[in-house]
PDB file of N, CA and C in Angstrom:
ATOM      1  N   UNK A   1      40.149   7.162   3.757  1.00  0.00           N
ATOM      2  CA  UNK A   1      39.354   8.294   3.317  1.00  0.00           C
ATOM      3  C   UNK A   1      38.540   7.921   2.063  1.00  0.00           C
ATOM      4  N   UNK A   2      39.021   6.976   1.127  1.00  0.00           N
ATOM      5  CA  UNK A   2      38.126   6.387   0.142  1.00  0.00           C
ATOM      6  C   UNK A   2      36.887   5.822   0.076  1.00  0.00           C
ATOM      7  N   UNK A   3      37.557   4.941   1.416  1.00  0.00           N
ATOM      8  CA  UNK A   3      36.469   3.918   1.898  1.00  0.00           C
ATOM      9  C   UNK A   3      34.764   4.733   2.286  1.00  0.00           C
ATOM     10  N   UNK A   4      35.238   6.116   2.688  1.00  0.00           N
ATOM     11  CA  UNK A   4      34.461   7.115   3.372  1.00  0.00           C
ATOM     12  C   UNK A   4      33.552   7.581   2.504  1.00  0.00           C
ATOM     13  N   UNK A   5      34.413   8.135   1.634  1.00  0.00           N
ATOM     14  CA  UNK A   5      33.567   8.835   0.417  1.00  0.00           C
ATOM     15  C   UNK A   5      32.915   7.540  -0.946  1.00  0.00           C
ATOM     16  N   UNK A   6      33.185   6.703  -0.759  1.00  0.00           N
ATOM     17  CA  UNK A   6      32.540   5.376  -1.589  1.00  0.00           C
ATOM     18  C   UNK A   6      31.108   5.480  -0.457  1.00  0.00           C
ATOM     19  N   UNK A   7      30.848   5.412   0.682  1.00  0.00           N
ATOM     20  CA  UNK A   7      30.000   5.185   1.292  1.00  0.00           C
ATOM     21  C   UNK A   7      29.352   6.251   1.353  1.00  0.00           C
ATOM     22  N   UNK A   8      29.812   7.466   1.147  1.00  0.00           N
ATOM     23  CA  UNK A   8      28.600   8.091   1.230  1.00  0.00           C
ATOM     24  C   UNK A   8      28.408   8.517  -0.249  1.00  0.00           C
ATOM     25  N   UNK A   9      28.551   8.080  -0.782  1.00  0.00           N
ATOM     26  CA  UNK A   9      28.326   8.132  -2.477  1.00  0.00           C
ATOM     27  C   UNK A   9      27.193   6.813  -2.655  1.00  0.00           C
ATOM     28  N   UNK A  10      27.725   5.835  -2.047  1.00  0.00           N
ATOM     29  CA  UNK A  10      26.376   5.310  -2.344  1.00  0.00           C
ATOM     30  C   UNK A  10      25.257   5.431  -1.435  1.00  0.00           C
ATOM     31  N   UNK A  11      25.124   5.867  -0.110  1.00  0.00           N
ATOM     32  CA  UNK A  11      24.118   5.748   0.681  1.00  0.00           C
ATOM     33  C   UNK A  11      23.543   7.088  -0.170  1.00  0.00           C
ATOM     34  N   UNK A  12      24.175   8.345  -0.973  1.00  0.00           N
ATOM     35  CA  UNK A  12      23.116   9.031  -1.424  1.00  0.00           C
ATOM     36  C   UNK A  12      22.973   8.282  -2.107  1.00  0.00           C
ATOM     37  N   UNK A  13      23.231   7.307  -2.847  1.00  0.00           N
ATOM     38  CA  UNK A  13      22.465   7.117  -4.297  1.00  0.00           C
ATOM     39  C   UNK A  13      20.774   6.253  -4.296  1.00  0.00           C
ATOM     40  N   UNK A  14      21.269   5.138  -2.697  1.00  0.00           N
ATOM     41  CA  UNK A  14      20.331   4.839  -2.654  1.00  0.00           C
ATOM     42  C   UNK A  14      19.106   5.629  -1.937  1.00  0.00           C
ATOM     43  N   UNK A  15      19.420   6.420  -1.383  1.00  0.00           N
ATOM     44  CA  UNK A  15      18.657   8.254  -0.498  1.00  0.00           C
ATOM     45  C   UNK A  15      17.642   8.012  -2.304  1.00  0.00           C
ATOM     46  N   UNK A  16      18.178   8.727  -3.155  1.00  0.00           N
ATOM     47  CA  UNK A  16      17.782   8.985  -4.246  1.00  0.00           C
ATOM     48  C   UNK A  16      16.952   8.155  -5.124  1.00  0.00           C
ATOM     49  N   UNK A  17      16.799   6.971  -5.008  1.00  0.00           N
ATOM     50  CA  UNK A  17      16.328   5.669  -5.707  1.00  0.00           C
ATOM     51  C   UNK A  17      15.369   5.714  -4.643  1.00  0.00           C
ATOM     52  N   UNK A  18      15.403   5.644  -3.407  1.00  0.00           N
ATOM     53  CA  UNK A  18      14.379   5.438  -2.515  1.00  0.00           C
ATOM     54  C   UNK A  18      12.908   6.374  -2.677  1.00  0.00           C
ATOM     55  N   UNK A  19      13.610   7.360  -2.996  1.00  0.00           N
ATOM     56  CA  UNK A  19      12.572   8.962  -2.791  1.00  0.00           C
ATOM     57  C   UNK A  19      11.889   9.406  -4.157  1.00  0.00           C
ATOM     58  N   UNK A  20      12.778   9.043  -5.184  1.00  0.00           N
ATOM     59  CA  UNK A  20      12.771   9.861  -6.291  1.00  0.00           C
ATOM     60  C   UNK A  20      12.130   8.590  -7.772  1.00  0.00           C
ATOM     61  N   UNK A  21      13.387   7.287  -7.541  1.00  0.00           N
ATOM     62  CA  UNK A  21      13.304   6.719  -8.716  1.00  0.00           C
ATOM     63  C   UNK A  21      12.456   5.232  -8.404  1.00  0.00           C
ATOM     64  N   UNK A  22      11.989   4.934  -6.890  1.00  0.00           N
ATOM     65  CA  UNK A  22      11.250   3.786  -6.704  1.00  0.00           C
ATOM     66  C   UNK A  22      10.041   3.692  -7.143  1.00  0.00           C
ATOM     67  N   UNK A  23       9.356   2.710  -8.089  1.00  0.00           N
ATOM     68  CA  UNK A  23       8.316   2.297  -8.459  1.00  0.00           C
ATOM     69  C   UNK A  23       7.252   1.311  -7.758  1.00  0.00           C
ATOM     70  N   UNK A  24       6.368   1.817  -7.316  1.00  0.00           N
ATOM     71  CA  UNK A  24       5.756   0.622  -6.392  1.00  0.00           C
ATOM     72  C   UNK A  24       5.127  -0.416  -7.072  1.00  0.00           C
ATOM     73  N   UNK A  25       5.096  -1.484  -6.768  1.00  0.00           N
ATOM     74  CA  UNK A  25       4.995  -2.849  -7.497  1.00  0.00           C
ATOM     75  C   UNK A  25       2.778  -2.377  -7.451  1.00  0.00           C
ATOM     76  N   UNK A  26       2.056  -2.459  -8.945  1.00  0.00           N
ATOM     77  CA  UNK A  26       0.775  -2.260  -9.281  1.00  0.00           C
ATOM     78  C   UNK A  26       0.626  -3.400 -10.266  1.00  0.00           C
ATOM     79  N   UNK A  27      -0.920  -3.455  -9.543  1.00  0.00           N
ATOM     80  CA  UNK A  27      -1.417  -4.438 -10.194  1.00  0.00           C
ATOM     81  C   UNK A  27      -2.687  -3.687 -10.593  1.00  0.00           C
ATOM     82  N   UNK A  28      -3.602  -4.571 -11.184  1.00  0.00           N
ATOM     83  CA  UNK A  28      -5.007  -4.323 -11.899  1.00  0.00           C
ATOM     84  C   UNK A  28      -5.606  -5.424 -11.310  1.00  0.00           C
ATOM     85  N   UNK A  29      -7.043  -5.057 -10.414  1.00  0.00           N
ATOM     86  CA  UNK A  29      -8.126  -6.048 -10.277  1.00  0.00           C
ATOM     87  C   UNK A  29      -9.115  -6.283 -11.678  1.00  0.00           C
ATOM     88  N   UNK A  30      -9.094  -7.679 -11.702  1.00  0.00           N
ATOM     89  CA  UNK A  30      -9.819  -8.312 -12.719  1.00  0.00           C
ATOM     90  C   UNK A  30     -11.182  -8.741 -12.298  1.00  0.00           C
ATOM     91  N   UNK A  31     -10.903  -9.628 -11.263  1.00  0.00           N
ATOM     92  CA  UNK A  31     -12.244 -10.768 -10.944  1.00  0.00           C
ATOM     93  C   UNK A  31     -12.504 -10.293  -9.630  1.00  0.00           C
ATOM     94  N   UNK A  32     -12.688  -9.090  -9.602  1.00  0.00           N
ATOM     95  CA  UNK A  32     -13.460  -8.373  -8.637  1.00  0.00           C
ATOM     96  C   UNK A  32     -12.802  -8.623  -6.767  1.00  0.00           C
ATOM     97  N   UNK A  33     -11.696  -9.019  -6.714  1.00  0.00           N
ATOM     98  CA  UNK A  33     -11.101  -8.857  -5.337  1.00  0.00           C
ATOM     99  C   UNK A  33      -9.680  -9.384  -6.074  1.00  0.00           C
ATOM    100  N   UNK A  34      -8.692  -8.600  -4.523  1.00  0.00           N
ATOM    101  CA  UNK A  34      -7.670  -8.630  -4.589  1.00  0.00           C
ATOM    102  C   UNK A  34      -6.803  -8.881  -3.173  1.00  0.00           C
ATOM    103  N   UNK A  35      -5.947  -9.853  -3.192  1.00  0.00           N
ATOM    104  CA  UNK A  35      -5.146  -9.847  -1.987  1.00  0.00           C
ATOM    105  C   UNK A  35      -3.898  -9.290  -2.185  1.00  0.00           C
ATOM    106  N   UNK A  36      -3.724  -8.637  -0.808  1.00  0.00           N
ATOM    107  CA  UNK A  36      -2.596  -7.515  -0.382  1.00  0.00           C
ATOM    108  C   UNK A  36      -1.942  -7.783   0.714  1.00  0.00           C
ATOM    109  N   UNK A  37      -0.413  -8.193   0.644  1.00  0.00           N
ATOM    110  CA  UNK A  37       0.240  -8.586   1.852  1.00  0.00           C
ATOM    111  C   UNK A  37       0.520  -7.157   2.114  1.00  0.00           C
ATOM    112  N   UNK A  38       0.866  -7.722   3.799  1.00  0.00           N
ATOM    113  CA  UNK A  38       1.292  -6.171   4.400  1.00  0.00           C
ATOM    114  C   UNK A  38       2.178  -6.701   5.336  1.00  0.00           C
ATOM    115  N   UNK A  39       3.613  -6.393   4.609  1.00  0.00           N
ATOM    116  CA  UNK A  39       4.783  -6.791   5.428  1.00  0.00           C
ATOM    117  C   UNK A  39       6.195  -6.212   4.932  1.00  0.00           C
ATOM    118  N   UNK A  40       6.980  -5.672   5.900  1.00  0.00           N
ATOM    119  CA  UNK A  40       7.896  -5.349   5.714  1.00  0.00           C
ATOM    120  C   UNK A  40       7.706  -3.632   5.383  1.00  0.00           C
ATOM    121  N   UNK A  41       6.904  -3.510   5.662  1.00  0.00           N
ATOM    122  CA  UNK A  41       6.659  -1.854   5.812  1.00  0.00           C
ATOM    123  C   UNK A  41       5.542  -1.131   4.561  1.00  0.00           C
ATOM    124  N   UNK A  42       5.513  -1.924   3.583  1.00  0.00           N
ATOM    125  CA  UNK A  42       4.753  -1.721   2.961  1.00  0.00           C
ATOM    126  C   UNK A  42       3.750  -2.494   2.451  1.00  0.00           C
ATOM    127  N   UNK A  43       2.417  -2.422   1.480  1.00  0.00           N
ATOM    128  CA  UNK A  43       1.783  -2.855   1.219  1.00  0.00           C
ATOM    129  C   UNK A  43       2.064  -4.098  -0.412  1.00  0.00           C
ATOM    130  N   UNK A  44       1.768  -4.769  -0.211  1.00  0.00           N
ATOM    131  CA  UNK A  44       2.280  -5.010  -1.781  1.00  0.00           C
ATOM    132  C   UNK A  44       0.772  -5.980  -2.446  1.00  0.00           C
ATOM    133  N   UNK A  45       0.361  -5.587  -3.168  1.00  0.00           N
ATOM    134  CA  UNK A  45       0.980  -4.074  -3.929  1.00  0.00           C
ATOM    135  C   UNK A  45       0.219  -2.917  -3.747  1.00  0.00           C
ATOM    136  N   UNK A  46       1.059  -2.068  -3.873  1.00  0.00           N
ATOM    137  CA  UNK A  46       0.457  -0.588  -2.915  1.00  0.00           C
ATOM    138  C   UNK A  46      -0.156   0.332  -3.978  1.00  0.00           C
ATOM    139  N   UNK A  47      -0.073  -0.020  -5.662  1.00  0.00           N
ATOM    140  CA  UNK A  47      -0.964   0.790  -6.813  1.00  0.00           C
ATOM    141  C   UNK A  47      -1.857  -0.320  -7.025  1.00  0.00           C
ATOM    142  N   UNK A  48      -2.966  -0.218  -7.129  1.00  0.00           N
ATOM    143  CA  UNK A  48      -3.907  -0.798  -7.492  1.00  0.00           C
ATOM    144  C   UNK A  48      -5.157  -0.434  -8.197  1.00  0.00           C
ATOM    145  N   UNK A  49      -5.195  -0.809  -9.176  1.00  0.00           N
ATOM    146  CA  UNK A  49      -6.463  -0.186 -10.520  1.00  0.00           C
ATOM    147  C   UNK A  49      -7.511  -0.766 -10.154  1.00  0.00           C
ATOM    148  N   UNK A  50      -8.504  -0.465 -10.064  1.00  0.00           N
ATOM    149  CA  UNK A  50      -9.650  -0.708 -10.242  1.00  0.00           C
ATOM    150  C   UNK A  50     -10.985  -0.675 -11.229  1.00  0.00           C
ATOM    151  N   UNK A  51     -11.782  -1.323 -11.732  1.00  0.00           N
ATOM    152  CA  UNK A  51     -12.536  -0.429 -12.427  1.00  0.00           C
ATOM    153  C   UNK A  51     -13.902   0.172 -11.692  1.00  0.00           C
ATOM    154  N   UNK A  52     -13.981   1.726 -12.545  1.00  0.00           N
ATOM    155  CA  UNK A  52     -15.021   2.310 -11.648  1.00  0.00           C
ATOM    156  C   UNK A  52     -16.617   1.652 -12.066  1.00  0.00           C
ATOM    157  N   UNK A  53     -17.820   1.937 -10.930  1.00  0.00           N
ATOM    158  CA  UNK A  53     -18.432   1.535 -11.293  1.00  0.00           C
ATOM    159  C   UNK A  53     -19.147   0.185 -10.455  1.00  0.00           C
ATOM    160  N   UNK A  54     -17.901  -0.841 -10.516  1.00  0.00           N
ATOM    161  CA  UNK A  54     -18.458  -1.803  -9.788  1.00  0.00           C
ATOM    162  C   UNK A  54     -17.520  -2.056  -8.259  1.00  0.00           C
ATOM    163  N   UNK A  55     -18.623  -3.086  -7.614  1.00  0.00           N
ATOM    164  CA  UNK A  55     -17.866  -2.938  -6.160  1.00  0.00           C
ATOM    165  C   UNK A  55     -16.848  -3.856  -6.045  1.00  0.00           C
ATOM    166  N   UNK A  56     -15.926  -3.654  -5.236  1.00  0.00           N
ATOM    167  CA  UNK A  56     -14.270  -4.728  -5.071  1.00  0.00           C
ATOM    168  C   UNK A  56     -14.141  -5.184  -3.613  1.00  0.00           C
ATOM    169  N   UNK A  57     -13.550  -6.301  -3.926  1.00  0.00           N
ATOM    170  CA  UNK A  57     -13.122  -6.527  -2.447  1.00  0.00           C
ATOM    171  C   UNK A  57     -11.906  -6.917  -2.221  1.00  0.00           C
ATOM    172  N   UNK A  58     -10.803  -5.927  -1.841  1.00  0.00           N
ATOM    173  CA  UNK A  58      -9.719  -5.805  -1.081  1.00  0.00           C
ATOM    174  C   UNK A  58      -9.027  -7.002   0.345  1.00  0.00           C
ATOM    175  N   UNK A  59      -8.590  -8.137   0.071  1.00  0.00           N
ATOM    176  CA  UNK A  59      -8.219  -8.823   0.879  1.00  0.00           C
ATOM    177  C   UNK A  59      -6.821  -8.407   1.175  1.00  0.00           C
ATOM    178  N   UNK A  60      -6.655  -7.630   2.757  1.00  0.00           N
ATOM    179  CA  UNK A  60      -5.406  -7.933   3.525  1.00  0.00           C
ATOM    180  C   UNK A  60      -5.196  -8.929   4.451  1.00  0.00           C
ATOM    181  N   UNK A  61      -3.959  -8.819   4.209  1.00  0.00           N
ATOM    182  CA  UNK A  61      -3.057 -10.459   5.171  1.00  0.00           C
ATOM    183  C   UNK A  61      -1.688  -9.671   5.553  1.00  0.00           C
ATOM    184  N   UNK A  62      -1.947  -9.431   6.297  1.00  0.00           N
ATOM    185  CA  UNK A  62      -0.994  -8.764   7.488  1.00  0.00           C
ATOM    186  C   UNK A  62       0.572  -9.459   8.301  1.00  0.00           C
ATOM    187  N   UNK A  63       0.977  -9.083   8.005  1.00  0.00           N
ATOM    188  CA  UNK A  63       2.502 -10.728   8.333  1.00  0.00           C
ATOM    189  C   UNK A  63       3.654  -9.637   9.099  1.00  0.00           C
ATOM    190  N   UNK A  64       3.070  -7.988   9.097  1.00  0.00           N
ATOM    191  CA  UNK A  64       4.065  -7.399   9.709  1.00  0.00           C
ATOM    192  C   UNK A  64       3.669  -7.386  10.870  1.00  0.00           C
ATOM    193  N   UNK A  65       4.107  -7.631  12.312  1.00  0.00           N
ATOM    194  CA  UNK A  65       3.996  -7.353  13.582  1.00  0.00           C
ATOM    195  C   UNK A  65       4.080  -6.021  14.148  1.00  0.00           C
ATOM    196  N   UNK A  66       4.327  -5.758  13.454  1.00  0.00           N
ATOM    197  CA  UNK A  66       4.777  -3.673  13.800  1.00  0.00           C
ATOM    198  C   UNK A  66       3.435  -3.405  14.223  1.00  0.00           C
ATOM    199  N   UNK A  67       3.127  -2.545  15.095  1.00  0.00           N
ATOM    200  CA  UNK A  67       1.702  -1.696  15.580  1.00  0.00           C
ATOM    201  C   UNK A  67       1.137  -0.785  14.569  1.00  0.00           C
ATOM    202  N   UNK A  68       2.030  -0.174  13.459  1.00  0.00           N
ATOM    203  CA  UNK A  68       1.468   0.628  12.636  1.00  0.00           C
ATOM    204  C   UNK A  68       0.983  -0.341  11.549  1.00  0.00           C
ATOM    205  N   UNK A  69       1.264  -1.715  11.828  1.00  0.00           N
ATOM    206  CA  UNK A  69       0.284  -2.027  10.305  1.00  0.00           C
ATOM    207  C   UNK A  69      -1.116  -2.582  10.914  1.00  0.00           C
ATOM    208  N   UNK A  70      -0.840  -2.425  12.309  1.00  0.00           N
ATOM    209  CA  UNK A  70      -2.479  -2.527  12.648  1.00  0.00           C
ATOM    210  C   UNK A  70      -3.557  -2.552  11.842  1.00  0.00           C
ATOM    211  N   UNK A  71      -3.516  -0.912  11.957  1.00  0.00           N
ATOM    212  CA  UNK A  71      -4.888  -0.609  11.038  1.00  0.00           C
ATOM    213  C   UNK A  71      -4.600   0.100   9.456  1.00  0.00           C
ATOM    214  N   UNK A  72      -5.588   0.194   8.654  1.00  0.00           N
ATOM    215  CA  UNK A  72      -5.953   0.509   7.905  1.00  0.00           C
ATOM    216  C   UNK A  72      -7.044   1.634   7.839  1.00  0.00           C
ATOM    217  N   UNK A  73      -6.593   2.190   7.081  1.00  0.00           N
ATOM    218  CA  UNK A  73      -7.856   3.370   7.097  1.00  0.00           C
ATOM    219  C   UNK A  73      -7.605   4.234   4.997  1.00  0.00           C
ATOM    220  N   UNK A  74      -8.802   4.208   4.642  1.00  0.00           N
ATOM    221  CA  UNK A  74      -9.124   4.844   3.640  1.00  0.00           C
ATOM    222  C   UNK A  74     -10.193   5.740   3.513  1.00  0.00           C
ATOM    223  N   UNK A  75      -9.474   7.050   4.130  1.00  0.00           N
ATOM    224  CA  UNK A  75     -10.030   8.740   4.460  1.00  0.00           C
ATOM    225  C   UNK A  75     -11.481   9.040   3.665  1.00  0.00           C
ATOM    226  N   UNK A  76     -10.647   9.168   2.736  1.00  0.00           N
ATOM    227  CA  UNK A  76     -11.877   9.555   1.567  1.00  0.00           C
ATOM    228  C   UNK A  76     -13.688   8.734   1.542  1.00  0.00           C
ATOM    229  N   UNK A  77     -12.943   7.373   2.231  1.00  0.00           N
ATOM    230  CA  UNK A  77     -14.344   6.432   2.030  1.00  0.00           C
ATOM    231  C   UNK A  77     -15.094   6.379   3.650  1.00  0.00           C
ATOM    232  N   UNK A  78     -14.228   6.896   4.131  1.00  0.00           N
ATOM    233  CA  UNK A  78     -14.413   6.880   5.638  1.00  0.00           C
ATOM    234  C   UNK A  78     -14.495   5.670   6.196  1.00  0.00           C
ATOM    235  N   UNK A  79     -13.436   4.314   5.818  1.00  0.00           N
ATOM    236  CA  UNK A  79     -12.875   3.384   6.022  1.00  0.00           C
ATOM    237  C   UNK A  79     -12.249   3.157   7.078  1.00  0.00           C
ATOM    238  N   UNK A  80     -12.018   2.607   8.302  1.00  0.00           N
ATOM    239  CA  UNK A  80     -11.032   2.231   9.277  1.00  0.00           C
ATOM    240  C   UNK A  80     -11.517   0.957   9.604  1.00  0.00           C
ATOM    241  N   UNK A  81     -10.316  -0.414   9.375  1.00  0.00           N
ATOM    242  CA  UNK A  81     -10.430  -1.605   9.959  1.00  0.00           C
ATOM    243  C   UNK A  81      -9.157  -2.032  10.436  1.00  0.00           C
ATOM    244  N   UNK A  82      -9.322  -2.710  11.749  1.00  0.00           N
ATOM    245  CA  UNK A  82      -8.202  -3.421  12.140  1.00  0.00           C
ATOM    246  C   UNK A  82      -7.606  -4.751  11.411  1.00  0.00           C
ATOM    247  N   UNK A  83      -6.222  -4.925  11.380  1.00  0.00           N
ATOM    248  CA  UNK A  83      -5.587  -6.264  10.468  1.00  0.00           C
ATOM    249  C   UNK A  83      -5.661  -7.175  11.634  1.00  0.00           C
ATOM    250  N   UNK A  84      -5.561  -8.092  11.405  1.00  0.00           N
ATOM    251  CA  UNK A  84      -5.150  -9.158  12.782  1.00  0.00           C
ATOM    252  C   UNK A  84      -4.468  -9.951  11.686  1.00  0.00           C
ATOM    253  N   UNK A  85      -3.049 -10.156  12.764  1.00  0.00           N
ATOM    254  CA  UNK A  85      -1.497 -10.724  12.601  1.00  0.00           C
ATOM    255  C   UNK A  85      -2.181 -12.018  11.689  1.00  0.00           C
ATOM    256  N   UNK A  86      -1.545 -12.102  10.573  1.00  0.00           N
ATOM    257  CA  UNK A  86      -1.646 -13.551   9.963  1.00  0.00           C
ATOM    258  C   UNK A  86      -3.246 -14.132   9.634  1.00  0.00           C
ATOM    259  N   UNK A  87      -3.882 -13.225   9.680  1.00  0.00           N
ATOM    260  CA  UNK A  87      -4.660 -13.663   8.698  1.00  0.00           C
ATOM    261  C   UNK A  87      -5.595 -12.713   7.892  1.00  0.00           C
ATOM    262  N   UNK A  88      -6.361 -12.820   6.994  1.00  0.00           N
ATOM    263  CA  UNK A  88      -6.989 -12.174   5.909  1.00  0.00           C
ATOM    264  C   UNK A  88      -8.494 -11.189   6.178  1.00  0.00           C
ATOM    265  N   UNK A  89      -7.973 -10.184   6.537  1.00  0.00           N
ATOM    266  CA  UNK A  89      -9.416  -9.213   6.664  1.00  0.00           C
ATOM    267  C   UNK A  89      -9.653  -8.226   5.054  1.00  0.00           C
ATOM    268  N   UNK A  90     -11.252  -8.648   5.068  1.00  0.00           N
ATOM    269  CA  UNK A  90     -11.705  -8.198   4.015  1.00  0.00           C
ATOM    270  C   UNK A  90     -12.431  -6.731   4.175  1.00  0.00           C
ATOM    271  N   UNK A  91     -11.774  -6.463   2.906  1.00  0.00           N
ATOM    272  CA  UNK A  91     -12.459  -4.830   2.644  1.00  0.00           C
ATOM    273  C   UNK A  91     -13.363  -4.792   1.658  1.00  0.00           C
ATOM    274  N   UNK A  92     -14.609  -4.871   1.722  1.00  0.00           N
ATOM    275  CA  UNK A  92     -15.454  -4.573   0.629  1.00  0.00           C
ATOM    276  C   UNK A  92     -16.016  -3.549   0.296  1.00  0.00           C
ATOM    277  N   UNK A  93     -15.170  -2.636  -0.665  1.00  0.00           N
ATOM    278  CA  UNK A  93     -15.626  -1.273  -1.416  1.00  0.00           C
ATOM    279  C   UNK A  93     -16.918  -0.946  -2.548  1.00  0.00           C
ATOM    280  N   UNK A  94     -17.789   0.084  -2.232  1.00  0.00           N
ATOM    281  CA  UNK A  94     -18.663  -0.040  -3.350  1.00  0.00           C
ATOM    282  C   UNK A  94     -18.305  -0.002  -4.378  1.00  0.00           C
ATOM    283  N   UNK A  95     -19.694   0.716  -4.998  1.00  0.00           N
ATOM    284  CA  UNK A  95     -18.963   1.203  -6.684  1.00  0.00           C
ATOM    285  C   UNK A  95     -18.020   2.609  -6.761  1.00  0.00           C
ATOM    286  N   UNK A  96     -16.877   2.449  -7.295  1.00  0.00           N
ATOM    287  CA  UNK A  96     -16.261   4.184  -6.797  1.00  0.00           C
ATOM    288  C   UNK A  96     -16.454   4.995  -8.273  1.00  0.00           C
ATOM    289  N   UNK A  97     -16.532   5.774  -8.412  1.00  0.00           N
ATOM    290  CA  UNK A  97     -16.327   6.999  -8.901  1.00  0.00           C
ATOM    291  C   UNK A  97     -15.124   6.983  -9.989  1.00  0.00           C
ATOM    292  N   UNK A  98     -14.412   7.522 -10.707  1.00  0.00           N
ATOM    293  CA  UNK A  98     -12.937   7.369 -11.255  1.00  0.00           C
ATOM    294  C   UNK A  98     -12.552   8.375 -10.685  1.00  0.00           C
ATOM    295  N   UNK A  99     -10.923   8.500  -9.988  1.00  0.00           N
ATOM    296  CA  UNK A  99      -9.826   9.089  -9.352  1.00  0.00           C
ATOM    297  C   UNK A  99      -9.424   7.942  -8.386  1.00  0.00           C
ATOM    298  N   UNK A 100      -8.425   8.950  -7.529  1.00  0.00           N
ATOM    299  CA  UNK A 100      -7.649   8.237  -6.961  1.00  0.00           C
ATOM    300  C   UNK A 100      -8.033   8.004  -5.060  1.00  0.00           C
ATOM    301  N   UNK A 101      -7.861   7.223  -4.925  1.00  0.00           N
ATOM    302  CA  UNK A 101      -8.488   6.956  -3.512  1.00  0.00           C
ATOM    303  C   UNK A 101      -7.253   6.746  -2.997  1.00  0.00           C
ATOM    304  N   UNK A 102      -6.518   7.109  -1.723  1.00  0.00           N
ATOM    305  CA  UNK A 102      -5.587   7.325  -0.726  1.00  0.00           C
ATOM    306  C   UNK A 102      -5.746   6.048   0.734  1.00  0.00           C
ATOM    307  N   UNK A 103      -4.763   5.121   0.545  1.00  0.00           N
ATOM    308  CA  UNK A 103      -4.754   4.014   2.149  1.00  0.00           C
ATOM    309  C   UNK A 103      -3.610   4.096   2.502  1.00  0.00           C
ATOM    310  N   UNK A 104      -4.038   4.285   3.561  1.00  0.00           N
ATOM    311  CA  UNK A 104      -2.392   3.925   4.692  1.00  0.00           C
ATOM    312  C   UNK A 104      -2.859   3.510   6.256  1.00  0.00           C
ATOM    313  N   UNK A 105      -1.969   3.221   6.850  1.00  0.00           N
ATOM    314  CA  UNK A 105      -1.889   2.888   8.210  1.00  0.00           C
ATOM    315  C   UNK A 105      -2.085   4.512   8.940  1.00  0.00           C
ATOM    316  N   UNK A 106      -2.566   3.916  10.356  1.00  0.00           N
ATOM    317  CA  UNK A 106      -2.656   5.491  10.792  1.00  0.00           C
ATOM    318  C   UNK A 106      -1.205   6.471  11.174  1.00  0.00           C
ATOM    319  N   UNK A 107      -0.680   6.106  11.351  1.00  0.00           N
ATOM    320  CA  UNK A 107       1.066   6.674  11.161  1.00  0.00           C
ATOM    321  C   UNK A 107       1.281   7.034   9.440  1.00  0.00           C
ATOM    322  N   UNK A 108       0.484   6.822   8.558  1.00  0.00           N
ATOM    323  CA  UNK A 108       1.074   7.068   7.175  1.00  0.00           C
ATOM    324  C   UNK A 108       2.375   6.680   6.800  1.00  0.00           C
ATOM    325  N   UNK A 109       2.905   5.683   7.382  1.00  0.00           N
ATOM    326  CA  UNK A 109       4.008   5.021   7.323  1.00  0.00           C
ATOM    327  C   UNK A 109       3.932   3.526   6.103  1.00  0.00           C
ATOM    328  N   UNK A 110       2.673   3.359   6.218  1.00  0.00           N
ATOM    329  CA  UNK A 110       2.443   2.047   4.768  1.00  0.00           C
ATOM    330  C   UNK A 110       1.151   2.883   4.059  1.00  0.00           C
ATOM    331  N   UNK A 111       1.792   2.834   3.050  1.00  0.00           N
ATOM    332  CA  UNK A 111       0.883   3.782   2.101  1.00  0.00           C
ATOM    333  C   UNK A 111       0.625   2.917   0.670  1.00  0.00           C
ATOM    334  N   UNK A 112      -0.271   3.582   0.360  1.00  0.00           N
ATOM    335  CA  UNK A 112      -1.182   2.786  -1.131  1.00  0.00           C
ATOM    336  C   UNK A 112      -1.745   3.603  -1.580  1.00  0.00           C
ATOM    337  N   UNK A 113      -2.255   3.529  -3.461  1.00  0.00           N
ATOM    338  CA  UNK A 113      -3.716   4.447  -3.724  1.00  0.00           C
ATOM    339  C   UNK A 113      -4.426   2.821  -4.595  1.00  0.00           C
ATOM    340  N   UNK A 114      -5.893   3.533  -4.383  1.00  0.00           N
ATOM    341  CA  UNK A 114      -6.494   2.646  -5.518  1.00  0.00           C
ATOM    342  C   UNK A 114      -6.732   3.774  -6.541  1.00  0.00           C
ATOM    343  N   UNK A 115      -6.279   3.169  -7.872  1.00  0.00           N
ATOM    344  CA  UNK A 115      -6.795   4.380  -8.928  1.00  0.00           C
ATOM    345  C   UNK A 115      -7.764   3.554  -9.755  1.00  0.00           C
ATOM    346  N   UNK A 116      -8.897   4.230  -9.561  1.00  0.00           N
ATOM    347  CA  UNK A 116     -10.215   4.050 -10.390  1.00  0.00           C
ATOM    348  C   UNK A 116     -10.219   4.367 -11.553  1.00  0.00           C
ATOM    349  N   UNK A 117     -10.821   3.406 -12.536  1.00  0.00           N
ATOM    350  CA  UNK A 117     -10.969   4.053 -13.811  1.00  0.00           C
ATOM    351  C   UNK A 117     -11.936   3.546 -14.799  1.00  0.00           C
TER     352      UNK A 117
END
């Protein structure tokens, strides 16, 4: 009965770390592009700064086989491109605006923002 309640003591804890206390690994573009693996369900790295103003270019490299990391799509810009398995498709964004711009797969299952500033 210990064994029971140890386990579900920690499967909430990690429930809780997952939802509540996980930090997604962000970076800052400098020299005007950035590469982004996409594997294992998420993007990495899935915060990404930008500065507003000038245009970026977003390199994904795709290494998950899953069907939802297919594509890519960024709503707001009216963005949709397909990944192909293992190698590097480029996204070249204009100049944006400052806020936050919203990417994910079409399932919303790998998610990202770029925050402009």
């Amino acid at each position: 009965m210990m064994i029971i309640n140890l386990f579900g003591f920690l499967l909430i804890a990690l429930i809780i770390w997952w939802f509540w206390l996980y930090k997604p690994k962000q970076t800052t573009v400098n020299n005007h592009e950035l590469l982004i693996e996409v594997q294992n369900g998420v993007y990495s790295p899935s915060v990404i700064q930008v500065p507003a103003n000038q245009p970026v270019t977003l390199k994904f490299l795709r290494k998950d086989e899953s069907p939802c990391a297919e594509t890519l799509l960024l709503p707001a810009l009216e963005i949709s491109k397909q990944l192909s398995l293992n190698t590097v498709t480029q996204v070249t964004l204009p100049s944006l605006s400052p806020g936050e711009y919203q990417f994910h797969c079409q399932m919303q299952m790998y998610r990202g923002v770029l925050k402009v500033v």
